[in-house]
C-alpha atoms as a PDB file:
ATOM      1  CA  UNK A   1      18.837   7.254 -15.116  1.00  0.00           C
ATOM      2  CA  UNK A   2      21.122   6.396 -12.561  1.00  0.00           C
ATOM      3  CA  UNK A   3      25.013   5.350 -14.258  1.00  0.00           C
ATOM      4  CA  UNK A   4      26.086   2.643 -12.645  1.00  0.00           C
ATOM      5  CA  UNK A   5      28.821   1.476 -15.062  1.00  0.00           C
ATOM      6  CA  UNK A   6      31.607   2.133 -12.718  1.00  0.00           C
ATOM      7  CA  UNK A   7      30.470   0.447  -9.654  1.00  0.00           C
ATOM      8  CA  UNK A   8      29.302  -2.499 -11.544  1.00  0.00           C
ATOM      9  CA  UNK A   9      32.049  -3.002 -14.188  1.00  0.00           C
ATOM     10  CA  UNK A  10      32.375  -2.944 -17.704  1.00  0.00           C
ATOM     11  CA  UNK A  11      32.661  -6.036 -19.140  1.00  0.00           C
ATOM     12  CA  UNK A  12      29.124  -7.637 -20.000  1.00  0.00           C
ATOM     13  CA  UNK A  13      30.195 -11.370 -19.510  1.00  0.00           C
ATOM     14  CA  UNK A  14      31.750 -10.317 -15.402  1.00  0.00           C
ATOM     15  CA  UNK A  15      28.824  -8.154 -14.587  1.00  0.00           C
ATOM     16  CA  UNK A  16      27.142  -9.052 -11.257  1.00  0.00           C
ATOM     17  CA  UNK A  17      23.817  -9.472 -11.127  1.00  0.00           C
ATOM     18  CA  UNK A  18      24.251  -8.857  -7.469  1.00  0.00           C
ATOM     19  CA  UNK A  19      25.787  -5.145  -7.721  1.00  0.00           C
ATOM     20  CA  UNK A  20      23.250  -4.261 -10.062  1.00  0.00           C
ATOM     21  CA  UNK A  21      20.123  -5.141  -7.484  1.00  0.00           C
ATOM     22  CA  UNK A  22      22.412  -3.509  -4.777  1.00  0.00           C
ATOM     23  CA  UNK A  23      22.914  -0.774  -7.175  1.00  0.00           C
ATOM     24  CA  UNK A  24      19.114  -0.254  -7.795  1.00  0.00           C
ATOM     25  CA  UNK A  25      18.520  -0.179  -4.044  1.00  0.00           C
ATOM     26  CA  UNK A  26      21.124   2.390  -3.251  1.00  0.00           C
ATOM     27  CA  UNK A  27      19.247   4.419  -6.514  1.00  0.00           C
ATOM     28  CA  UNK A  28      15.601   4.243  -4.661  1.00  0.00           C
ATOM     29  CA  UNK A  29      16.728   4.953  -1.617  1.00  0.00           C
ATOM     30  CA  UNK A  30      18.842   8.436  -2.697  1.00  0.00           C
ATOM     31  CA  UNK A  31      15.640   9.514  -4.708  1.00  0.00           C
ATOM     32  CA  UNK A  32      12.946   8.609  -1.421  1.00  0.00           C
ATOM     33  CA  UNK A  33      11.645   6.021  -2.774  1.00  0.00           C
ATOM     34  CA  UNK A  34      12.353   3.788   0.636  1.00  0.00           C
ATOM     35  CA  UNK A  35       9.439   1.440  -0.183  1.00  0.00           C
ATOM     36  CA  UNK A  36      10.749   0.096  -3.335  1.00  0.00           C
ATOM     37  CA  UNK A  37      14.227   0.531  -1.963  1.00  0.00           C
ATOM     38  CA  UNK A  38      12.529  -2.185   0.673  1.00  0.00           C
ATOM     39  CA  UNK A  39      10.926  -4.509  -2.012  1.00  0.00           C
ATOM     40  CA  UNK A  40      14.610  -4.578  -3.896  1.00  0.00           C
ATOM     41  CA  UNK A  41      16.197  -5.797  -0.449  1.00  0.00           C
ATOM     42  CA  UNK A  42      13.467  -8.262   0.332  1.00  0.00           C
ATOM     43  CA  UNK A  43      14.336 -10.090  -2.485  1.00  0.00           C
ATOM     44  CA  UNK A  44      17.835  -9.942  -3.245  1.00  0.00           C
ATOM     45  CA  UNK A  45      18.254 -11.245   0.348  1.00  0.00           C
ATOM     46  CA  UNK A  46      15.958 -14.192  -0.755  1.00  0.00           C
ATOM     47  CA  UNK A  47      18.177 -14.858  -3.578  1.00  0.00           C
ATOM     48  CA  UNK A  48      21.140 -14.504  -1.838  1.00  0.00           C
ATOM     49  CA  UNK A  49      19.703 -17.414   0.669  1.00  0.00           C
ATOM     50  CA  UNK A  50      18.992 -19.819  -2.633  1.00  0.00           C
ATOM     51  CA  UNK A  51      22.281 -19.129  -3.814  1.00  0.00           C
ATOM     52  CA  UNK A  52      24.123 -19.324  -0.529  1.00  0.00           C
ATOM     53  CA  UNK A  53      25.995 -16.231  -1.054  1.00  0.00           C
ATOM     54  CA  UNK A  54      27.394 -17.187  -4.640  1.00  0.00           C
ATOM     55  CA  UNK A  55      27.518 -14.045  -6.666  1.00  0.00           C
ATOM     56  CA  UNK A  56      25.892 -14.145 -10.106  1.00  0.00           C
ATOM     57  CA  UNK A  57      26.620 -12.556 -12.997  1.00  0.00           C
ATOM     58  CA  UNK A  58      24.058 -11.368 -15.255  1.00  0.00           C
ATOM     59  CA  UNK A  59      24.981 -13.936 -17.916  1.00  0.00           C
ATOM     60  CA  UNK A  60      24.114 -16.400 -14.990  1.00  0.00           C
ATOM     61  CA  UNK A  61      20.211 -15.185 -14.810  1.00  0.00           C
ATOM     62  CA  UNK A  62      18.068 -18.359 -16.959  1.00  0.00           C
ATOM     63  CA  UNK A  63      14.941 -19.362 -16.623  1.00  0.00           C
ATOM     64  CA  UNK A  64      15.627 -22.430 -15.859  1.00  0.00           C
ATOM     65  CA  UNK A  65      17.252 -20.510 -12.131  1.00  0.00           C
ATOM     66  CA  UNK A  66      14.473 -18.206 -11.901  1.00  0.00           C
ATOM     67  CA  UNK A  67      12.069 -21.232 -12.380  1.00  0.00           C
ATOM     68  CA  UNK A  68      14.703 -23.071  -9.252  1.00  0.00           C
ATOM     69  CA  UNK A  69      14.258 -19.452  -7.087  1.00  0.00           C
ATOM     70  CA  UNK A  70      10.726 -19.897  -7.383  1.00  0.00           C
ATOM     71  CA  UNK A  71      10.469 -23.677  -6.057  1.00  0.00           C
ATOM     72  CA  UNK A  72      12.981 -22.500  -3.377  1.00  0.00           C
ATOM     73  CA  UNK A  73      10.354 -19.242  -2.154  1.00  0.00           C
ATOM     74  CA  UNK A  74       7.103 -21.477  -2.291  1.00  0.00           C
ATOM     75  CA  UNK A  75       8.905 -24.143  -0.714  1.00  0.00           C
ATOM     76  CA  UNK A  76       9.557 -21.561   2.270  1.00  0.00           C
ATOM     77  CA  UNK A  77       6.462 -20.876   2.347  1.00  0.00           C
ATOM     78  CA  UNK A  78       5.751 -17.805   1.077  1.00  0.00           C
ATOM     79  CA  UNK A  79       2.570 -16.769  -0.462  1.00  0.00           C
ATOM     80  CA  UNK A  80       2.095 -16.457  -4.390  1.00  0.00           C
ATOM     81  CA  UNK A  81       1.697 -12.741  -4.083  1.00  0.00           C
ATOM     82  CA  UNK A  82       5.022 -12.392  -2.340  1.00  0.00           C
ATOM     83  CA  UNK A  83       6.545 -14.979  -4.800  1.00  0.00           C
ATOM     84  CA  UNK A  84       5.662 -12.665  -7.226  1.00  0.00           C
ATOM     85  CA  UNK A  85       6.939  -9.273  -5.810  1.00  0.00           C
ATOM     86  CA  UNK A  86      10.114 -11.024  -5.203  1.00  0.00           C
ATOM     87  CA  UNK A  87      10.245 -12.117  -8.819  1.00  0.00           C
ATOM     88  CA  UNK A  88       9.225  -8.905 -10.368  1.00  0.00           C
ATOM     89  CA  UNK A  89      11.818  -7.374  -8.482  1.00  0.00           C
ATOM     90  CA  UNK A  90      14.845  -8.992  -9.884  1.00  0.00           C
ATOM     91  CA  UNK A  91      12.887  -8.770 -12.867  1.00  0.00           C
ATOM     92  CA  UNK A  92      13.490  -5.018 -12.907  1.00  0.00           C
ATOM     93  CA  UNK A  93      17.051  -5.425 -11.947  1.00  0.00           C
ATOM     94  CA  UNK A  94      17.874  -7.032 -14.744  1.00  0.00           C
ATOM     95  CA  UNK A  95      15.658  -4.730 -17.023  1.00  0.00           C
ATOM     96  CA  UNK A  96      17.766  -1.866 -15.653  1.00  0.00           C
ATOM     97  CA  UNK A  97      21.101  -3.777 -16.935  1.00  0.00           C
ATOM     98  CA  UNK A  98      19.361  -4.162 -20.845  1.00  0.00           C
ATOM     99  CA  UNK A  99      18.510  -0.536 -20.764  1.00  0.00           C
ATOM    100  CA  UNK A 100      21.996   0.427 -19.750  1.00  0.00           C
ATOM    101  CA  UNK A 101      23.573  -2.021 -22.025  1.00  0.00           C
ATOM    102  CA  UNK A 102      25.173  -4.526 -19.284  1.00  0.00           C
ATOM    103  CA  UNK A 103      23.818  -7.222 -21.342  1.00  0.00           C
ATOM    104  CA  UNK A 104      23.842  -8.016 -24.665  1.00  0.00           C
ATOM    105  CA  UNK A 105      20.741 -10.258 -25.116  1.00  0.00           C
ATOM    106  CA  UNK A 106      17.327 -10.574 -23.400  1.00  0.00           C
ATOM    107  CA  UNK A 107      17.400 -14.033 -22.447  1.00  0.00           C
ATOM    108  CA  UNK A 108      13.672 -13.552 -20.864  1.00  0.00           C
ATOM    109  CA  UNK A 109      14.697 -15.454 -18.033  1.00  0.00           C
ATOM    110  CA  UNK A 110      11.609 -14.300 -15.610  1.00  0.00           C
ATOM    111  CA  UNK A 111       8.985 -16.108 -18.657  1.00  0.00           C
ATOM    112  CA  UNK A 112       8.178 -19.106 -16.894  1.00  0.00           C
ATOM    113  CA  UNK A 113       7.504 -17.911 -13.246  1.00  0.00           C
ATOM    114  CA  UNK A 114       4.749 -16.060 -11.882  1.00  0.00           C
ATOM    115  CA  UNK A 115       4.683 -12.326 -11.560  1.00  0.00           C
ATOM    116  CA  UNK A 116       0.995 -11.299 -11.813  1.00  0.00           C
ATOM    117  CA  UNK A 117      -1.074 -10.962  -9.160  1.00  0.00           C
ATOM    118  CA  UNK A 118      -2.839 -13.401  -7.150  1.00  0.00           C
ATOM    119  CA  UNK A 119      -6.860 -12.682  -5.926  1.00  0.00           C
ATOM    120  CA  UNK A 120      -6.952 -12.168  -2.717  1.00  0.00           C
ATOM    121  CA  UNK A 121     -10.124 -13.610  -1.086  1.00  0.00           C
ATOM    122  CA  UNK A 122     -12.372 -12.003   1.449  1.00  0.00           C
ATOM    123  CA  UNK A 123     -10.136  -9.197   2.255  1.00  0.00           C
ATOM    124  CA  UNK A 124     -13.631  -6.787   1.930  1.00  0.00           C
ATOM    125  CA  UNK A 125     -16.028  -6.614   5.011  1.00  0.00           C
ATOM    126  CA  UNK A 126     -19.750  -7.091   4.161  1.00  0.00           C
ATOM    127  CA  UNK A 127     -22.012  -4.079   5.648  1.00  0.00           C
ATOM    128  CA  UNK A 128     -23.077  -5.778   8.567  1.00  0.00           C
ATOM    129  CA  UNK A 129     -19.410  -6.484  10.013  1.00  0.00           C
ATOM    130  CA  UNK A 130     -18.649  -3.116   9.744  1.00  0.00           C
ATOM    131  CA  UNK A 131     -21.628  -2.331  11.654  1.00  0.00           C
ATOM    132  CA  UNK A 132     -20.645  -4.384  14.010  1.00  0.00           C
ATOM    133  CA  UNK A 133     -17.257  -2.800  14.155  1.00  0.00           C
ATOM    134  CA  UNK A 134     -18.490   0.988  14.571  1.00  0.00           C
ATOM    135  CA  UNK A 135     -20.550   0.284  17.747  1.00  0.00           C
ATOM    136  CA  UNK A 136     -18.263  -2.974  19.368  1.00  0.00           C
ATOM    137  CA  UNK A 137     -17.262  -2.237  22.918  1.00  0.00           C
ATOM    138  CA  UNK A 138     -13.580  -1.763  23.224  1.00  0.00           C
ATOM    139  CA  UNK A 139     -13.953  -0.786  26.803  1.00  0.00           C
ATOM    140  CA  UNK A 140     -11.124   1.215  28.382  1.00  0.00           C
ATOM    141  CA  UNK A 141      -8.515   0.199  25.388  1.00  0.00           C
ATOM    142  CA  UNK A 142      -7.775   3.369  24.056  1.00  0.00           C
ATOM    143  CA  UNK A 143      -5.290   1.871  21.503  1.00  0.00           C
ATOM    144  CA  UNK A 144      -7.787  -0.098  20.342  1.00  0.00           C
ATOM    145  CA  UNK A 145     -10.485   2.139  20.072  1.00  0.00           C
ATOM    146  CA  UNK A 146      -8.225   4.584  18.040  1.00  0.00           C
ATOM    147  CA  UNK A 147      -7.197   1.722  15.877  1.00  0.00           C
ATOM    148  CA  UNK A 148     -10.575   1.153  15.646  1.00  0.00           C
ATOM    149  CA  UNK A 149     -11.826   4.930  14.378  1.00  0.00           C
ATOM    150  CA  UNK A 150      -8.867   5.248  12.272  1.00  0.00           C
ATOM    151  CA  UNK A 151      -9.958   1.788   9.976  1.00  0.00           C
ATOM    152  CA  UNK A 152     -13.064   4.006  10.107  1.00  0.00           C
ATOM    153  CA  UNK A 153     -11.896   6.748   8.809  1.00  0.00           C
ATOM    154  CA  UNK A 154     -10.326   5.280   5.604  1.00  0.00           C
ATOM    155  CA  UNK A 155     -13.545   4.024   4.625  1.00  0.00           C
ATOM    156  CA  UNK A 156     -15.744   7.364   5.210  1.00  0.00           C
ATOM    157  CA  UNK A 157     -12.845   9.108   3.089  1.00  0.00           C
ATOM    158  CA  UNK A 158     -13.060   6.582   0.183  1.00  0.00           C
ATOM    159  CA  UNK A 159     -10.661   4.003   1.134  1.00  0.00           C
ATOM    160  CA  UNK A 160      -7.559   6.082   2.051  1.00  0.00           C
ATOM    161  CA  UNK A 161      -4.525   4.024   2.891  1.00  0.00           C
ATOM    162  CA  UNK A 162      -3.216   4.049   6.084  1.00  0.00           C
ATOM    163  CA  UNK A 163       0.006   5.617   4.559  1.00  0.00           C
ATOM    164  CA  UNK A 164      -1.751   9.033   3.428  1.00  0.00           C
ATOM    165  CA  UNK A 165      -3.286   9.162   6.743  1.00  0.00           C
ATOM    166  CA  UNK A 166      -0.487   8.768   8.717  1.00  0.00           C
ATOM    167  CA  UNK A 167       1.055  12.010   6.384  1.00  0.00           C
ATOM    168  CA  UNK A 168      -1.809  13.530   6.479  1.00  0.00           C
ATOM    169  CA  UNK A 169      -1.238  17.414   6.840  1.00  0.00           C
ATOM    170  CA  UNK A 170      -3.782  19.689   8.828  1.00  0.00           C
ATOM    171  CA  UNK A 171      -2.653  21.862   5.777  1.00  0.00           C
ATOM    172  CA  UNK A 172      -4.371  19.335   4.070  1.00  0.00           C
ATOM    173  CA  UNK A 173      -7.701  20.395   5.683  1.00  0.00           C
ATOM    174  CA  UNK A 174      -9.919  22.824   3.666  1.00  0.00           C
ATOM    175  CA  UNK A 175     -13.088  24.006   3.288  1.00  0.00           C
ATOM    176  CA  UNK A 176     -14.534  21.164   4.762  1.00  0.00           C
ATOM    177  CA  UNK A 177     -12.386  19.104   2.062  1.00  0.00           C
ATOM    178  CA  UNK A 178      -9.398  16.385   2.720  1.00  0.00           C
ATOM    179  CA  UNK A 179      -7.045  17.399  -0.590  1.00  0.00           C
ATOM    180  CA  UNK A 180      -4.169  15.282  -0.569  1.00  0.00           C
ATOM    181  CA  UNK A 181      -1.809  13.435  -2.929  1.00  0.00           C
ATOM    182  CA  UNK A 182      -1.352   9.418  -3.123  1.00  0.00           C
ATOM    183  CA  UNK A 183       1.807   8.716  -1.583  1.00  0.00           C
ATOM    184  CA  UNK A 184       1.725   5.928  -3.849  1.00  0.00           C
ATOM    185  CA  UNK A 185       0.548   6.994  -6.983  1.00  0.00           C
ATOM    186  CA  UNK A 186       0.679  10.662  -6.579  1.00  0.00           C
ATOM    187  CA  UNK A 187      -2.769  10.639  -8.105  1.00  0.00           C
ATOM    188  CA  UNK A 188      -4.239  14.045  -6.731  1.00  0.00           C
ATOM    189  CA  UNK A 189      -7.688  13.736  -4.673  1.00  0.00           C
ATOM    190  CA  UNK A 190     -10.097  16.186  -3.201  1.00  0.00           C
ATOM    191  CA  UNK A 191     -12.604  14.528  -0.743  1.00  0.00           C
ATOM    192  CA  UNK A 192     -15.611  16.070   0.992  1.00  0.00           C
ATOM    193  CA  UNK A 193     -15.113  15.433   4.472  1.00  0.00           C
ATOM    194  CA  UNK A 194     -18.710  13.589   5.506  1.00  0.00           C
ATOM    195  CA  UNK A 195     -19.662  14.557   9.362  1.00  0.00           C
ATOM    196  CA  UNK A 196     -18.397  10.802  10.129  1.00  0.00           C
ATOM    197  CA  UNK A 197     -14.752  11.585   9.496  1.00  0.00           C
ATOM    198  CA  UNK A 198     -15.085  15.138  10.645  1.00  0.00           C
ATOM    199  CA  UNK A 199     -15.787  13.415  14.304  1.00  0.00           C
ATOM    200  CA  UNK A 200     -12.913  11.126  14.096  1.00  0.00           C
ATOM    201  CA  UNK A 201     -10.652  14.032  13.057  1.00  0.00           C
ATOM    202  CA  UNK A 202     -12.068  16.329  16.084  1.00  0.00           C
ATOM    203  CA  UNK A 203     -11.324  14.074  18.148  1.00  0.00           C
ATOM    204  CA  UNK A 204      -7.757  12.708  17.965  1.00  0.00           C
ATOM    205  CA  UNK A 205      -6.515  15.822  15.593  1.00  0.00           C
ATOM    206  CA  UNK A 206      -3.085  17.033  17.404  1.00  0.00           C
ATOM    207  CA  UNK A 207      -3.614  20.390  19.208  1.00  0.00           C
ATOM    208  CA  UNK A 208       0.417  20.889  19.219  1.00  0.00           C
ATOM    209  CA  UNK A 209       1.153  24.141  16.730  1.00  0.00           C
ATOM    210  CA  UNK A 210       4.768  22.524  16.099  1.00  0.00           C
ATOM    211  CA  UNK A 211       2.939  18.844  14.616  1.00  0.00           C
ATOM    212  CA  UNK A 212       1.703  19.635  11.187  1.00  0.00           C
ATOM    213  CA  UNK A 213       0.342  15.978  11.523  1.00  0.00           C
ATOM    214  CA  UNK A 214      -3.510  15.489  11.631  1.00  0.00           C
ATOM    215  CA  UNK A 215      -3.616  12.207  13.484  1.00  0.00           C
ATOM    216  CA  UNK A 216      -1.222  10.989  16.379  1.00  0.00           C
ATOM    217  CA  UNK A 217       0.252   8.398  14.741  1.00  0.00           C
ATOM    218  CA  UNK A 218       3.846   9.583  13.518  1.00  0.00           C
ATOM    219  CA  UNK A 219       4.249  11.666  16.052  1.00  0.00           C
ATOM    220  CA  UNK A 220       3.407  11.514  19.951  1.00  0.00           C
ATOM    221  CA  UNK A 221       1.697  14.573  21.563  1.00  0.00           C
ATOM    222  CA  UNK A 222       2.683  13.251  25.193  1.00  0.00           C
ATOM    223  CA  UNK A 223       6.648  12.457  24.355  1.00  0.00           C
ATOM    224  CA  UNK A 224       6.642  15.278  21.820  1.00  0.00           C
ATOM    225  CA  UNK A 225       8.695  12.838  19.615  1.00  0.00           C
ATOM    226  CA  UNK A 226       8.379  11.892  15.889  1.00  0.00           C
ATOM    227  CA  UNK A 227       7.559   8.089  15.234  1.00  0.00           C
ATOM    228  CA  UNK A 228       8.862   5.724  12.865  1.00  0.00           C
ATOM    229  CA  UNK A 229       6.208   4.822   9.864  1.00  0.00           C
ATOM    230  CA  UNK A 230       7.024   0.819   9.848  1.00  0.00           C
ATOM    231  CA  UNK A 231       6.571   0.742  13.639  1.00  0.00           C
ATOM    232  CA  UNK A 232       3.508   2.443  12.766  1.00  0.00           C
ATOM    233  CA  UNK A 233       1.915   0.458  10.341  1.00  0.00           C
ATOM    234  CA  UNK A 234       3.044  -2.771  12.430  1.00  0.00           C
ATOM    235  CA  UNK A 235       1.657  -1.645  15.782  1.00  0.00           C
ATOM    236  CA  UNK A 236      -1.826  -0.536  13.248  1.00  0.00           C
ATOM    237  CA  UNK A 237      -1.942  -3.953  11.841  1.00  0.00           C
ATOM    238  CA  UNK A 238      -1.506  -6.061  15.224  1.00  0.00           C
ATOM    239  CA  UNK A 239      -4.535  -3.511  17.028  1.00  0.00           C
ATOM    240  CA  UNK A 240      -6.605  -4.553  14.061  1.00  0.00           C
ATOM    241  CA  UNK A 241      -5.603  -7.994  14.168  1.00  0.00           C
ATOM    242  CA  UNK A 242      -6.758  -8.305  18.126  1.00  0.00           C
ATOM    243  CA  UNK A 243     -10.202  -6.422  16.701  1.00  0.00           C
ATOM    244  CA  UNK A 244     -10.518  -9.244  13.987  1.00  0.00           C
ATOM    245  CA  UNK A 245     -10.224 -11.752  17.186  1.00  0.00           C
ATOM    246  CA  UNK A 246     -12.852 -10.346  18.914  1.00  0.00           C
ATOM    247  CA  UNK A 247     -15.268 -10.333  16.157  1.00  0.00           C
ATOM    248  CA  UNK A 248     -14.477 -13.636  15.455  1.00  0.00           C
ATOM    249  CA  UNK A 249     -13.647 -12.689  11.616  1.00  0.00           C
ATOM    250  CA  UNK A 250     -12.708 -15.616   9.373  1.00  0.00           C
ATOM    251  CA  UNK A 251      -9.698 -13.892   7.933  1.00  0.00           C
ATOM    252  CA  UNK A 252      -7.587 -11.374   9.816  1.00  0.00           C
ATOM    253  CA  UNK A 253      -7.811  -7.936   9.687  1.00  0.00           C
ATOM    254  CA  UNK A 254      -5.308  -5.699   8.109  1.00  0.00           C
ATOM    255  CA  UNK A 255      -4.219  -1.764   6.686  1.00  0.00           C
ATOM    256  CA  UNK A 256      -5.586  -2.918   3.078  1.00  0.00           C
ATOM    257  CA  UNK A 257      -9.206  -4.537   4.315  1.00  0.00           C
ATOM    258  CA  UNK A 258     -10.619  -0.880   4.500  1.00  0.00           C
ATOM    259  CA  UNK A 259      -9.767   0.464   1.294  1.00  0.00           C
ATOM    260  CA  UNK A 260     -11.384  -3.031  -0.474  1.00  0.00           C
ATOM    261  CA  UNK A 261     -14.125  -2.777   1.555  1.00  0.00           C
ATOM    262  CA  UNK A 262     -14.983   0.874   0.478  1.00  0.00           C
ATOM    263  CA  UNK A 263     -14.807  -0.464  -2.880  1.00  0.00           C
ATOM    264  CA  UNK A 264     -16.594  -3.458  -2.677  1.00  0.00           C
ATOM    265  CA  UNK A 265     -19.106  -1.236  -0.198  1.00  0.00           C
ATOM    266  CA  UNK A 266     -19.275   0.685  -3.598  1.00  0.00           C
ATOM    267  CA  UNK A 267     -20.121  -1.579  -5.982  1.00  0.00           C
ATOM    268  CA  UNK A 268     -22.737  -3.671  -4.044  1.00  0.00           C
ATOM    269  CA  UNK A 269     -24.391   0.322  -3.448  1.00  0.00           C
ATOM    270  CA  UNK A 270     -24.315   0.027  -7.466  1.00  0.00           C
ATOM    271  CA  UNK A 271     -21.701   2.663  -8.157  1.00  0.00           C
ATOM    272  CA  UNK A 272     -20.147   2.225 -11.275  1.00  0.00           C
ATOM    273  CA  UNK A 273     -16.211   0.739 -11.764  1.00  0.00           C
ATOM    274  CA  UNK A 274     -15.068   3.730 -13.069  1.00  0.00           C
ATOM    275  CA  UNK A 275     -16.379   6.018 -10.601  1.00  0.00           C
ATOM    276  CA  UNK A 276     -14.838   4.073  -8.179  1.00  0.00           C
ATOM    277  CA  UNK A 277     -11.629   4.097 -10.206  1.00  0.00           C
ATOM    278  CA  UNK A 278     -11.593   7.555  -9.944  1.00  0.00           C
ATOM    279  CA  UNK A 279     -12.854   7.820  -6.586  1.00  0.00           C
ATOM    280  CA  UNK A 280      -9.986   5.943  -4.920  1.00  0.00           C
ATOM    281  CA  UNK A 281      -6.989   7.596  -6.642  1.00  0.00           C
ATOM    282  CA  UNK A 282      -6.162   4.613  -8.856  1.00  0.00           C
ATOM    283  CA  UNK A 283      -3.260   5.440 -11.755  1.00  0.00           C
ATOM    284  CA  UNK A 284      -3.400   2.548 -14.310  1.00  0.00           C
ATOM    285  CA  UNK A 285      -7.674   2.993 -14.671  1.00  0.00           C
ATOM    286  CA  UNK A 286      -8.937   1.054 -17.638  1.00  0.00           C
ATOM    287  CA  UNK A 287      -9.299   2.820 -20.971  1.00  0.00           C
ATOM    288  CA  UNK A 288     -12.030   4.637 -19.554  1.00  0.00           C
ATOM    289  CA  UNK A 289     -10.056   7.366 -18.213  1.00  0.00           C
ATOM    290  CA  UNK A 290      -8.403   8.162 -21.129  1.00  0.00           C
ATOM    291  CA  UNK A 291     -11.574   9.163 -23.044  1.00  0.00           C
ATOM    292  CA  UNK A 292     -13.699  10.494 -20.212  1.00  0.00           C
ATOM    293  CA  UNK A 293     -12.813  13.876 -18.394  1.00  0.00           C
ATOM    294  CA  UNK A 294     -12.093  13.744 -14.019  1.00  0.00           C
ATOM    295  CA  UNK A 295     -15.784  13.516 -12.873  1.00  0.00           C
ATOM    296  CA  UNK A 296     -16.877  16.040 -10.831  1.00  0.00           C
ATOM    297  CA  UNK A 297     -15.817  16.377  -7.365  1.00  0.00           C
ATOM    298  CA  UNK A 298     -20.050  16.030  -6.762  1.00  0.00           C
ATOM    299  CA  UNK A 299     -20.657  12.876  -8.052  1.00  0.00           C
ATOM    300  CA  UNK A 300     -17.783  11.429  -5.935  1.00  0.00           C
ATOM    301  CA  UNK A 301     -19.183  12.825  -2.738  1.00  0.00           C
ATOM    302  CA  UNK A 302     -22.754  11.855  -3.294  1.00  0.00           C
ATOM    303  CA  UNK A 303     -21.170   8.394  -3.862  1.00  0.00           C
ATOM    304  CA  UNK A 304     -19.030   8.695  -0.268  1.00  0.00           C
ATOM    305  CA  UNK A 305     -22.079   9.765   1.366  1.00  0.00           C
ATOM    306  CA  UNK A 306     -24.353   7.261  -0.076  1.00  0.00           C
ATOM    307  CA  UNK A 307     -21.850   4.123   1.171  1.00  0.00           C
ATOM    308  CA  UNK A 308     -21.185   5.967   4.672  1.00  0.00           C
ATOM    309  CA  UNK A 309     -25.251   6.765   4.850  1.00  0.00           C
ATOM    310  CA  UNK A 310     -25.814   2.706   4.579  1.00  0.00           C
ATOM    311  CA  UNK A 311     -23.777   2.072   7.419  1.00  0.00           C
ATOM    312  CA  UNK A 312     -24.571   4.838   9.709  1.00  0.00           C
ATOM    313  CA  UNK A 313     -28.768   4.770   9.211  1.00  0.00           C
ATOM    314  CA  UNK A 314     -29.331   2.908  11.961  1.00  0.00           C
ATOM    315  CA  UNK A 315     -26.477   3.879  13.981  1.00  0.00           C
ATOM    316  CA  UNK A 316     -25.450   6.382  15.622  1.00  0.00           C
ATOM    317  CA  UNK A 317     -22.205   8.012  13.890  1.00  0.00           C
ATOM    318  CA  UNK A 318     -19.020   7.843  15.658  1.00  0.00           C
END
């Protein structure tokens, strides 16, 4: 556990609240961790805006504040969900500063605002929309059309996130198996690669020896020049955004709508929760998992095949 005693000063009563979530960021950031690192600046800069730049002290942290910060975000317009990342956040900040003894009582400040998480509606595609995305005429829009095949290919390989295929290692190719670890999660997952994704793969895979990438989407065969994740995952989200237009979906489409939509493609094909669980890398399962063994690498694959199968039966496979 990172000491940050000396940086944020010894006295409990004078201890900013403010060098602590700076303190935390600087922590996640050393160690890799540039997501949460991310999440930690998000909201300290919101809280810096509500306070107009007045330092706090941890002393200073009520619930009666947090309830004010929470007014302040929803007023701005922000959705619950991000409310609540923003909340759980500073949550953890001052979490850190119990644990390391910066504060002498738990005052449960964060008690009376919302940090759970909010359900998300109609973020899965029913079968027929993605039917209609596999065979929709992108014409000569390459970017599209790879955008396109790439939303694809998360749901033929069991709803991987667009961040483990964007890593994804040609290392991580085997014997006719995608074997990876959840960037997220670092849950460990061995998936049978079903003909659908082996076409996608064949056809955009990088030929350059020097790219270890799979997929051209960190990296750019023509410039020969390694690409920035964010700028990535942005330039991914507005393709399938202009794909959402065109099919006239109700609510846009984004990175996460293919991993719920393997899932809910899942349980409407009557697999079971837990299988599904287990099929998608997940780390806090229910109980379940803690009584029942890893199911076997077979029963996940006839479960991929069975989803991709009720897409692709009357279609020709990409």
């Amino acid at each position: 556990m990172e000491n940050n005693h000396s940086r944020i000063g010894t006295e409990r009563q004078s201890v900013s609240f403010i060098k602590v979530v700076e303190g935390r960021i600087r922590h996640f950031s050393r160690i890799g961790k540039g997501k949460t690192a991310s999440n930690y600046t998000g909201a300290l800069r919101h809280f810096m805006k509500f306070t107009e730049g007045k330092d706090m002290t941890l002393e200073d942290i009520t619930t009666a504040l947090m309830k004010d910060f929470q007014a302040y975000l929803i007023a701005a317009g922000l959705k619950m969900n991000t409310v609540s990342l923003h909340n759980r956040m500073l949550r953890a900040a001052y979490n850190y500063a119990l644990d390391e003894g910066l504060l002498q009582y738990d005052r449960r400040p964060f008690a009376k605002v919302f940090t759970g998480q909010e359900k998300t509606l109609k973020r899965a595609l029913r079968e027929s929309v993605v039917k209609k995305i596999m065979t929709m005429d992108l014409g000569n829009r390459k970017d599209l059309r790879f955008t396109r095949d790439i939303f694809l290919f998360s749901i033929y390989t069991q709803g991987m996130a667009f961040v483990d295929i964007a890593h994804l290692k040609k290392t991580q190719l085997r014997n006719k198996c995608l074997i990876y670890r959840r960037r997220k999660t670092n849950q460990y997952l061995n998936i049978a690669i079903h003909p659908c994704a082996q076409a996608i793969i064949d056809r955009y895979r990088i030929s350059d020896s020097q790219c270890s990438y799979v997929f051209p989407i960190l990296y750019d065969p023509d410039m020969k020049k390694n690409l920035k994740y964010d700028t990535a995952l942005r330039l991914y989200n507005a393709h399938l955004a202009k794909i959402g237009l065109c099919l006239n979906l109700e609510s846009p489409l984004s990175s996460y709508v293919s991993r719920h939509t393997w899932a809910s493609l899942a349980k409407w094909n009557g697999i079971s929760n837990t299988v599904i669980s287990e099929a998608m890398g997940h780390s806090n399962v229910n109980t379940t998992n803690i009584y029942l063994a890893s199911f076997d690498t077979g029963v996940i694959t006839d479960a991929n095949a069975k989803i991709i199968d009720s897409l692709v039966k009357d279609d020709k496979p990409l």
